[in-house]
C-alpha atoms as a PDB file:
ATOM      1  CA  UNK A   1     105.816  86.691 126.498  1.00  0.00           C
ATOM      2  CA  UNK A   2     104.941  85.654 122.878  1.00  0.00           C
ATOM      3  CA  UNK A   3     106.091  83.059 120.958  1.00  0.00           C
ATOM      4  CA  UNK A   4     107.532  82.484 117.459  1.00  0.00           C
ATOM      5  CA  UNK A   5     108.467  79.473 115.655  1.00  0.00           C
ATOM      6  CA  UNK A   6     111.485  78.695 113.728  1.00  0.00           C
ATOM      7  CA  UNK A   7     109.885  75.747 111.993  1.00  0.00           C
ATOM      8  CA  UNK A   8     105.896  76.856 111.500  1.00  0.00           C
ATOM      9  CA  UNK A   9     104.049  79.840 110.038  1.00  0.00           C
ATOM     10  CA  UNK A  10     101.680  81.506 112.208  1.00  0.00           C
ATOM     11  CA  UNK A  11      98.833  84.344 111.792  1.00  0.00           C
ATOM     12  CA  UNK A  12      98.810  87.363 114.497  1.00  0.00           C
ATOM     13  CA  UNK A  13      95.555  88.350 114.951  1.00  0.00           C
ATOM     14  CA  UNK A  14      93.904  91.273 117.337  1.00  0.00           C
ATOM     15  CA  UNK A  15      91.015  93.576 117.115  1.00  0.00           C
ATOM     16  CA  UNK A  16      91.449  97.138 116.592  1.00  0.00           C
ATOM     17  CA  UNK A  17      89.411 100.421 117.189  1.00  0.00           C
ATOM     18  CA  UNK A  18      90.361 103.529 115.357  1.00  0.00           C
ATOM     19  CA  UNK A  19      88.763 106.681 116.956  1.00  0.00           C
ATOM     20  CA  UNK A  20      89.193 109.932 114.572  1.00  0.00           C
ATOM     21  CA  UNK A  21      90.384 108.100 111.479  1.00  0.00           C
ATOM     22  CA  UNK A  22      88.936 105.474 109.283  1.00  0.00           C
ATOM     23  CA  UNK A  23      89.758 101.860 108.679  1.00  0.00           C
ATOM     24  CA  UNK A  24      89.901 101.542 105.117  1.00  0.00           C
ATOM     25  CA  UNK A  25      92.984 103.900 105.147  1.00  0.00           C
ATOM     26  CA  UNK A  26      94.710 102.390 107.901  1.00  0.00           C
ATOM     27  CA  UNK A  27      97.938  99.969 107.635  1.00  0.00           C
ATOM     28  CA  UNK A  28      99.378  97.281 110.414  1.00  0.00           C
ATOM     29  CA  UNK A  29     102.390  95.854 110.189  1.00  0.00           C
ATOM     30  CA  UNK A  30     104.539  94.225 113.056  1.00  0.00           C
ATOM     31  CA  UNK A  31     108.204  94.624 114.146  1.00  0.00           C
ATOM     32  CA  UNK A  32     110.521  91.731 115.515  1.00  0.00           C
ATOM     33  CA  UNK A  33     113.514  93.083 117.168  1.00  0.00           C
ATOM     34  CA  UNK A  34     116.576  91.048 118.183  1.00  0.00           C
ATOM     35  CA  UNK A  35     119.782  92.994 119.575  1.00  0.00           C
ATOM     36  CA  UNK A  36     121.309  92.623 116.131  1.00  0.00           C
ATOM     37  CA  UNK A  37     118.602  93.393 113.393  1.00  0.00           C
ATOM     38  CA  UNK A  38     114.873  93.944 112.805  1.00  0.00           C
ATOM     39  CA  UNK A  39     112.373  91.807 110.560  1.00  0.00           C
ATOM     40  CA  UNK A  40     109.182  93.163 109.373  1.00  0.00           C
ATOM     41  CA  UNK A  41     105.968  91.535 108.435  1.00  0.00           C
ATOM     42  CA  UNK A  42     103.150  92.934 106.584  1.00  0.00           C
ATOM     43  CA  UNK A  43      99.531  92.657 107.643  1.00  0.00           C
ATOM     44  CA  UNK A  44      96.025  94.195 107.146  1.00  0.00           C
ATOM     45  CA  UNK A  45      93.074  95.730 109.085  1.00  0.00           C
ATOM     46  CA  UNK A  46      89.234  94.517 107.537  1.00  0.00           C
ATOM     47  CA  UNK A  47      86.462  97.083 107.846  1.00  0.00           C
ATOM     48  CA  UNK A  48      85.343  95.527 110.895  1.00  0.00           C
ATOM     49  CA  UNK A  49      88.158  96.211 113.119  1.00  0.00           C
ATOM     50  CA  UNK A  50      89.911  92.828 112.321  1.00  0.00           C
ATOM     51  CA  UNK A  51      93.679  92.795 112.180  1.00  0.00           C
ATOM     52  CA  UNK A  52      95.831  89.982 110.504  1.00  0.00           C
ATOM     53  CA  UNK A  53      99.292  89.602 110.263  1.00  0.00           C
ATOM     54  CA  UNK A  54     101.111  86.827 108.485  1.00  0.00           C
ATOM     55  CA  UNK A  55     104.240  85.661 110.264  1.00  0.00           C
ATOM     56  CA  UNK A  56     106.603  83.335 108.428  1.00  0.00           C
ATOM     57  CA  UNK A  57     108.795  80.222 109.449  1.00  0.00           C
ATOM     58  CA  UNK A  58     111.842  81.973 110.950  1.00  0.00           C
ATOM     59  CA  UNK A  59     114.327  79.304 110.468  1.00  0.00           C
ATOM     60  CA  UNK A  60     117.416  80.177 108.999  1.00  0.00           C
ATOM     61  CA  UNK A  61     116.868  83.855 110.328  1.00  0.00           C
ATOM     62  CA  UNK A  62     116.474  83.905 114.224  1.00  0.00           C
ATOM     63  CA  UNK A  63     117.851  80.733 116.432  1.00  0.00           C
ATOM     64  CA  UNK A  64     115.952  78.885 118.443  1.00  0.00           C
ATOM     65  CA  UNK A  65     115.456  80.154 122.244  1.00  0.00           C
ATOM     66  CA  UNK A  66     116.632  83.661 120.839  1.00  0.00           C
ATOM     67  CA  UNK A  67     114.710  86.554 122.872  1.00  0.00           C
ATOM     68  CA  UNK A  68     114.284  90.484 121.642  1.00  0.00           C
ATOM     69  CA  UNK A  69     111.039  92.576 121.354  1.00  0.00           C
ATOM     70  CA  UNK A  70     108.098  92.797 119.016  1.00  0.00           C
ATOM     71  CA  UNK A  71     105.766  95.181 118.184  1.00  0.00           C
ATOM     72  CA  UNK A  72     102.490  96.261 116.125  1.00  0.00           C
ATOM     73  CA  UNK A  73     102.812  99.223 114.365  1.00  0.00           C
ATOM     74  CA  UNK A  74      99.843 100.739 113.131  1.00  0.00           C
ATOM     75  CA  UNK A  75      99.495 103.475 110.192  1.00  0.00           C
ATOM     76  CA  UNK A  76      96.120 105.502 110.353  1.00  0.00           C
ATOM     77  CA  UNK A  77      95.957 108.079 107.869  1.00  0.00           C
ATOM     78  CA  UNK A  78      98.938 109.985 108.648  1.00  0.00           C
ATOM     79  CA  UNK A  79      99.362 109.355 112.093  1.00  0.00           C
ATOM     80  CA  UNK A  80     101.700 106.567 113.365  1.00  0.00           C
ATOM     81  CA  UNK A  81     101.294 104.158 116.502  1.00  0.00           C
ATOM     82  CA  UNK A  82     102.633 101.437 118.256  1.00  0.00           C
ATOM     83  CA  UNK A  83      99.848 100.392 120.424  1.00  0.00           C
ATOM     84  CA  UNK A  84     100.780  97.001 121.382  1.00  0.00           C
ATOM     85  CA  UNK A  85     104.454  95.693 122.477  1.00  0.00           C
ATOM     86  CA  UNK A  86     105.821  92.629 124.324  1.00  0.00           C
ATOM     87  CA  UNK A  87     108.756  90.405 124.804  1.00  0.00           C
ATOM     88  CA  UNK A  88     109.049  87.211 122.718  1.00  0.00           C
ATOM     89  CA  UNK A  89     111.010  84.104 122.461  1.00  0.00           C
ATOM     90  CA  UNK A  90     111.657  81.815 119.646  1.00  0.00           C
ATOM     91  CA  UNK A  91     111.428  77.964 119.849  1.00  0.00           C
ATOM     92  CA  UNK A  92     110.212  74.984 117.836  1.00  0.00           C
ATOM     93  CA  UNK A  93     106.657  74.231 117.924  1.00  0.00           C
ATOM     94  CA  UNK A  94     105.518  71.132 119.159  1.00  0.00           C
ATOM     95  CA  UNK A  95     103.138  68.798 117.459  1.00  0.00           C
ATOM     96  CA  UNK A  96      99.869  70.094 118.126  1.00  0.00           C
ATOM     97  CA  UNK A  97      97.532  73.011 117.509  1.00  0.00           C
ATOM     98  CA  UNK A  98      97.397  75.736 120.301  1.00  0.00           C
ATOM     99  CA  UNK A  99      95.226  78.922 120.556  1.00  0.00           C
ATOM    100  CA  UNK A 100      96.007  81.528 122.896  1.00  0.00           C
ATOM    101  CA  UNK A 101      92.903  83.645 123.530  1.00  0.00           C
ATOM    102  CA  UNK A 102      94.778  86.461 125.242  1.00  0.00           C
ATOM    103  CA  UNK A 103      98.426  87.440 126.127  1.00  0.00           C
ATOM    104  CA  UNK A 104      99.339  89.781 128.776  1.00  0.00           C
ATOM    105  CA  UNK A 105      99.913  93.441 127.216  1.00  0.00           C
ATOM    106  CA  UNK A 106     101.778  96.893 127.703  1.00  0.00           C
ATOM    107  CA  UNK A 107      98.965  99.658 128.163  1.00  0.00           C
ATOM    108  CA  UNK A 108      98.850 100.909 124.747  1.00  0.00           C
ATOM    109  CA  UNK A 109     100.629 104.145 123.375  1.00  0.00           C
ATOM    110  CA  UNK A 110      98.372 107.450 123.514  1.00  0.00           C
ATOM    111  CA  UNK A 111      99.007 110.147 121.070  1.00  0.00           C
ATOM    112  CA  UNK A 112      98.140 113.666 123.003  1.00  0.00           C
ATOM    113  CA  UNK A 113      97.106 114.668 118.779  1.00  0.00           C
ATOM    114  CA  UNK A 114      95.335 112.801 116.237  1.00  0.00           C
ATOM    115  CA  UNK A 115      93.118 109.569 115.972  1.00  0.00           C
ATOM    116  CA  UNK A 116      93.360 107.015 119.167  1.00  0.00           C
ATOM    117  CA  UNK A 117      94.243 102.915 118.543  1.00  0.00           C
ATOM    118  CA  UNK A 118      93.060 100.055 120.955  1.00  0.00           C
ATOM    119  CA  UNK A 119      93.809  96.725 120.481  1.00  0.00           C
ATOM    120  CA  UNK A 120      91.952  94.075 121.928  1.00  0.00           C
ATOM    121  CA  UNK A 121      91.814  90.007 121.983  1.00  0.00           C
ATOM    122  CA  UNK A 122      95.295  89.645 120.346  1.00  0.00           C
ATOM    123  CA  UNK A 123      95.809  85.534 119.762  1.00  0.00           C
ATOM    124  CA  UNK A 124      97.821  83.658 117.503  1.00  0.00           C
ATOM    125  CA  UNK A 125      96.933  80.233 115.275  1.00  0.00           C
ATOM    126  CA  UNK A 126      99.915  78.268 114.278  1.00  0.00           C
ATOM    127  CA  UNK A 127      99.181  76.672 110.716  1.00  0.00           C
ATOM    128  CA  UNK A 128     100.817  73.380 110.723  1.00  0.00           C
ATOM    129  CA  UNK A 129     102.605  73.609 107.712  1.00  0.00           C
ATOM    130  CA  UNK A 130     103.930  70.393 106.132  1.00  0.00           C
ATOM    131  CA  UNK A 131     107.655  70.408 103.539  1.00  0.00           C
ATOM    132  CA  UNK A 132     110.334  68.535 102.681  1.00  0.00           C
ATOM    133  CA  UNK A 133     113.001  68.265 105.439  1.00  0.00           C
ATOM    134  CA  UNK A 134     116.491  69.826 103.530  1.00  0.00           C
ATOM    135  CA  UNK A 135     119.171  68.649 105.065  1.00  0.00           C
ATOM    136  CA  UNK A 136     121.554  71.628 105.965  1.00  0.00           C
ATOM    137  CA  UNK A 137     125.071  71.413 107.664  1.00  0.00           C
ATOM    138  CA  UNK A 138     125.551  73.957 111.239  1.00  0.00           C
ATOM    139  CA  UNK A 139     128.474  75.716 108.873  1.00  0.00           C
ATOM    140  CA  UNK A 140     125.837  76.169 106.083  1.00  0.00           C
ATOM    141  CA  UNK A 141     123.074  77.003 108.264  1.00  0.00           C
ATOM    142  CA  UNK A 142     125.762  79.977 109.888  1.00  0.00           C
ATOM    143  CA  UNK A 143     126.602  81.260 106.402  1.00  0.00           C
ATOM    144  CA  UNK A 144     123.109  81.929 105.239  1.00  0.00           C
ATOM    145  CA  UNK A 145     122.458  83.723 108.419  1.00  0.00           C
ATOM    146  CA  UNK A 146     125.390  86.072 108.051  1.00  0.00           C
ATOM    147  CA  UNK A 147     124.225  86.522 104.342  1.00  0.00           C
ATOM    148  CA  UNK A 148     120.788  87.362 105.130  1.00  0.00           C
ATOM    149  CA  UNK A 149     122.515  90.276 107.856  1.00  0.00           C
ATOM    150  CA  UNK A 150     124.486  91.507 105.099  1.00  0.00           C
ATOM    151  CA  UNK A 151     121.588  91.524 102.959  1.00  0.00           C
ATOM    152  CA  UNK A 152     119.212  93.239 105.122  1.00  0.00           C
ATOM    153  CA  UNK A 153     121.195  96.068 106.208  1.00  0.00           C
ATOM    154  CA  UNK A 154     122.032  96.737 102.611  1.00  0.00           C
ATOM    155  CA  UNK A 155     118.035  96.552 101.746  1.00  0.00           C
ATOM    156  CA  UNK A 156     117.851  93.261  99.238  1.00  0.00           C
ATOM    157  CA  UNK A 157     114.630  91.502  99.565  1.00  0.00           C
ATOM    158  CA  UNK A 158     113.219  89.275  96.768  1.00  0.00           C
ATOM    159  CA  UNK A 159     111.049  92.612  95.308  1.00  0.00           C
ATOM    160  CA  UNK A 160     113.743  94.263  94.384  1.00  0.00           C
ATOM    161  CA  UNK A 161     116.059  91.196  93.811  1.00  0.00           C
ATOM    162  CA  UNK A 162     116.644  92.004  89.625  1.00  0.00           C
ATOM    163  CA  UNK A 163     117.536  95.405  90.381  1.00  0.00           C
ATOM    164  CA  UNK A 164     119.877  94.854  93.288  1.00  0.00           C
ATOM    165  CA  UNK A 165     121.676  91.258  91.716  1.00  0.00           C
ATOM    166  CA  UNK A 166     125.014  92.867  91.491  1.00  0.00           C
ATOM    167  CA  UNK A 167     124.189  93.937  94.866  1.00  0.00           C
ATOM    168  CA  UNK A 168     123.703  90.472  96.099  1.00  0.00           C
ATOM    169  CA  UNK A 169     126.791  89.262  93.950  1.00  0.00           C
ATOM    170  CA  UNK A 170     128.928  91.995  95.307  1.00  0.00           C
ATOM    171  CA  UNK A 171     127.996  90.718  99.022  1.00  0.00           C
ATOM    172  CA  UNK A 172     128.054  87.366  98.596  1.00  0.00           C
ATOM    173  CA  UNK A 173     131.772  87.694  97.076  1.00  0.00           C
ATOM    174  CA  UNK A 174     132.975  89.682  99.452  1.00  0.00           C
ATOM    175  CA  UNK A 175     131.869  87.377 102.585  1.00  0.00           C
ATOM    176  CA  UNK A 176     133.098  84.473 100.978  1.00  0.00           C
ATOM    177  CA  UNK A 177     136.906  86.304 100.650  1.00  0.00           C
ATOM    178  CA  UNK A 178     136.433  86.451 104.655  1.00  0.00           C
ATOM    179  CA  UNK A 179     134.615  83.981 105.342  1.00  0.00           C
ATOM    180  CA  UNK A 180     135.295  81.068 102.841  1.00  0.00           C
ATOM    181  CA  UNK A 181     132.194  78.915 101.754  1.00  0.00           C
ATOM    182  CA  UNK A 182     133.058  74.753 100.545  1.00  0.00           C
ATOM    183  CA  UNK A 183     132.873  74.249  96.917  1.00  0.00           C
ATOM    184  CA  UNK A 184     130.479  71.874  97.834  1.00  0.00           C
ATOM    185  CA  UNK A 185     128.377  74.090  99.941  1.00  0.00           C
ATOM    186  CA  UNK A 186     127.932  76.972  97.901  1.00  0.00           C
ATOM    187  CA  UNK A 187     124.708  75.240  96.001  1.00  0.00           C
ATOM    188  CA  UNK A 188     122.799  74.870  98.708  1.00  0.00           C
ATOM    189  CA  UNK A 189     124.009  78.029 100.561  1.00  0.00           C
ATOM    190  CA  UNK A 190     122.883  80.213  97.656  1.00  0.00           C
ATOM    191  CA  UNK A 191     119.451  77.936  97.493  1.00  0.00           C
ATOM    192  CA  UNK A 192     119.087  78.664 101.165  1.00  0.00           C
ATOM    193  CA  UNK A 193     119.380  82.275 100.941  1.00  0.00           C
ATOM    194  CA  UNK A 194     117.011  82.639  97.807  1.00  0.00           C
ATOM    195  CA  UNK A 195     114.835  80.332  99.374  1.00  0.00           C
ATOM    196  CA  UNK A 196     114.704  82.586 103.097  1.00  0.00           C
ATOM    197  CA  UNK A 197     113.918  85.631 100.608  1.00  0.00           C
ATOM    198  CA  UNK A 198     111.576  84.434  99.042  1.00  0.00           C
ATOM    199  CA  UNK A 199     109.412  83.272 102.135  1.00  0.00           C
ATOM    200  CA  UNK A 200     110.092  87.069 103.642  1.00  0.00           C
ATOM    201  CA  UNK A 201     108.612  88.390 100.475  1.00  0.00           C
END
């Protein structure tokens, strides 16, 4: 099973061989899956083989001890693959440094057309990040979850944030009718959801 981190950013790392297709036109990306929604980080693949993916702190979008699937998706020319998969779980990293040389693995997907992925020697390195502790209420914490939902399904992200502001108005007013946020709250509610945008970016 791998493991994410609500409170630390981490770098996925594997090894990749392309057969039919070449690197430098090849994409990775990977895919976390919980039972309600789906978060999406971008990585890259050097012209040795090397594949990194930056994974942000998740806090303030998946709980703690939360469980789903996650997957690396791989784009060579224009054939698609997902040759690596697993279960993970999500808890707070402790105080030290870990490197896992190797994870247990699904056999990898094998198109019957087009070029062939392996992956190899996936690990992850958990940068010990250190911030300012916020101070944010369970209710608060609750409401920018449900925010960032509403927001995802209806495709705001912090790219296409000046286009889509009434967007993000529109939502935010309309969960507030149903779900009313303090007076006091709303500061740091609408902080907290800029803020978990921008660090998806």
């Amino acid at each position: 099973m791998y493991k994410l981190f609500t409170d630390k950013a981490e770098l996925f790392e594997c090894d990749i061989k392309i057969e039919g297709a070449t690197l430098s036109n090849s994409t990775a990306r990977l895919v976390v899956e919980t039972s309600d929604y789906s978060l999406m980080f971008n990585g890259s693949i050097s012209s040795d083989g090397k594949c990194k993916v930056p994974i942000k702190k998740l806090k303030g979008l998946i709980d703690e001890n939360n469980k789903g699937n996650i997957k690396l998706e791989v784009i060579a020319e224009d054939t698609f693959f997902t040759p690596w998969e697993s279960t993970f779980e999500v808890e707070q990293s402790k105080k030290v440094t870990v490197e896992i040389k190797s994870q247990s693995t699904k056999k990898p997907i094998i198109e019957t057309k087009g070029p062939r992925v392996q992956v190899s020697k996936i690990k992850e390195t958990k940068k010990i990040n250190k911030s300012k502790k916020v101070t944010i209420s369970e209710s608060e914490k609750m409401h920018i979850i449900n925010i960032m939902k509403l927001l995802i399904h209806e495709n705001v992200n912090i790219d296409n944030l000046s286009i889509k502001k009434d967007k993000l108005n529109k939502v935010i007013a309309t969960y507030n009718q149903f779900k009313p946020i303090n007076e006091s709250s709303k500061g740091t509610v609408i902080n907290g959801v800029l803020n978990v945008l921008a660090k998806n970016k």
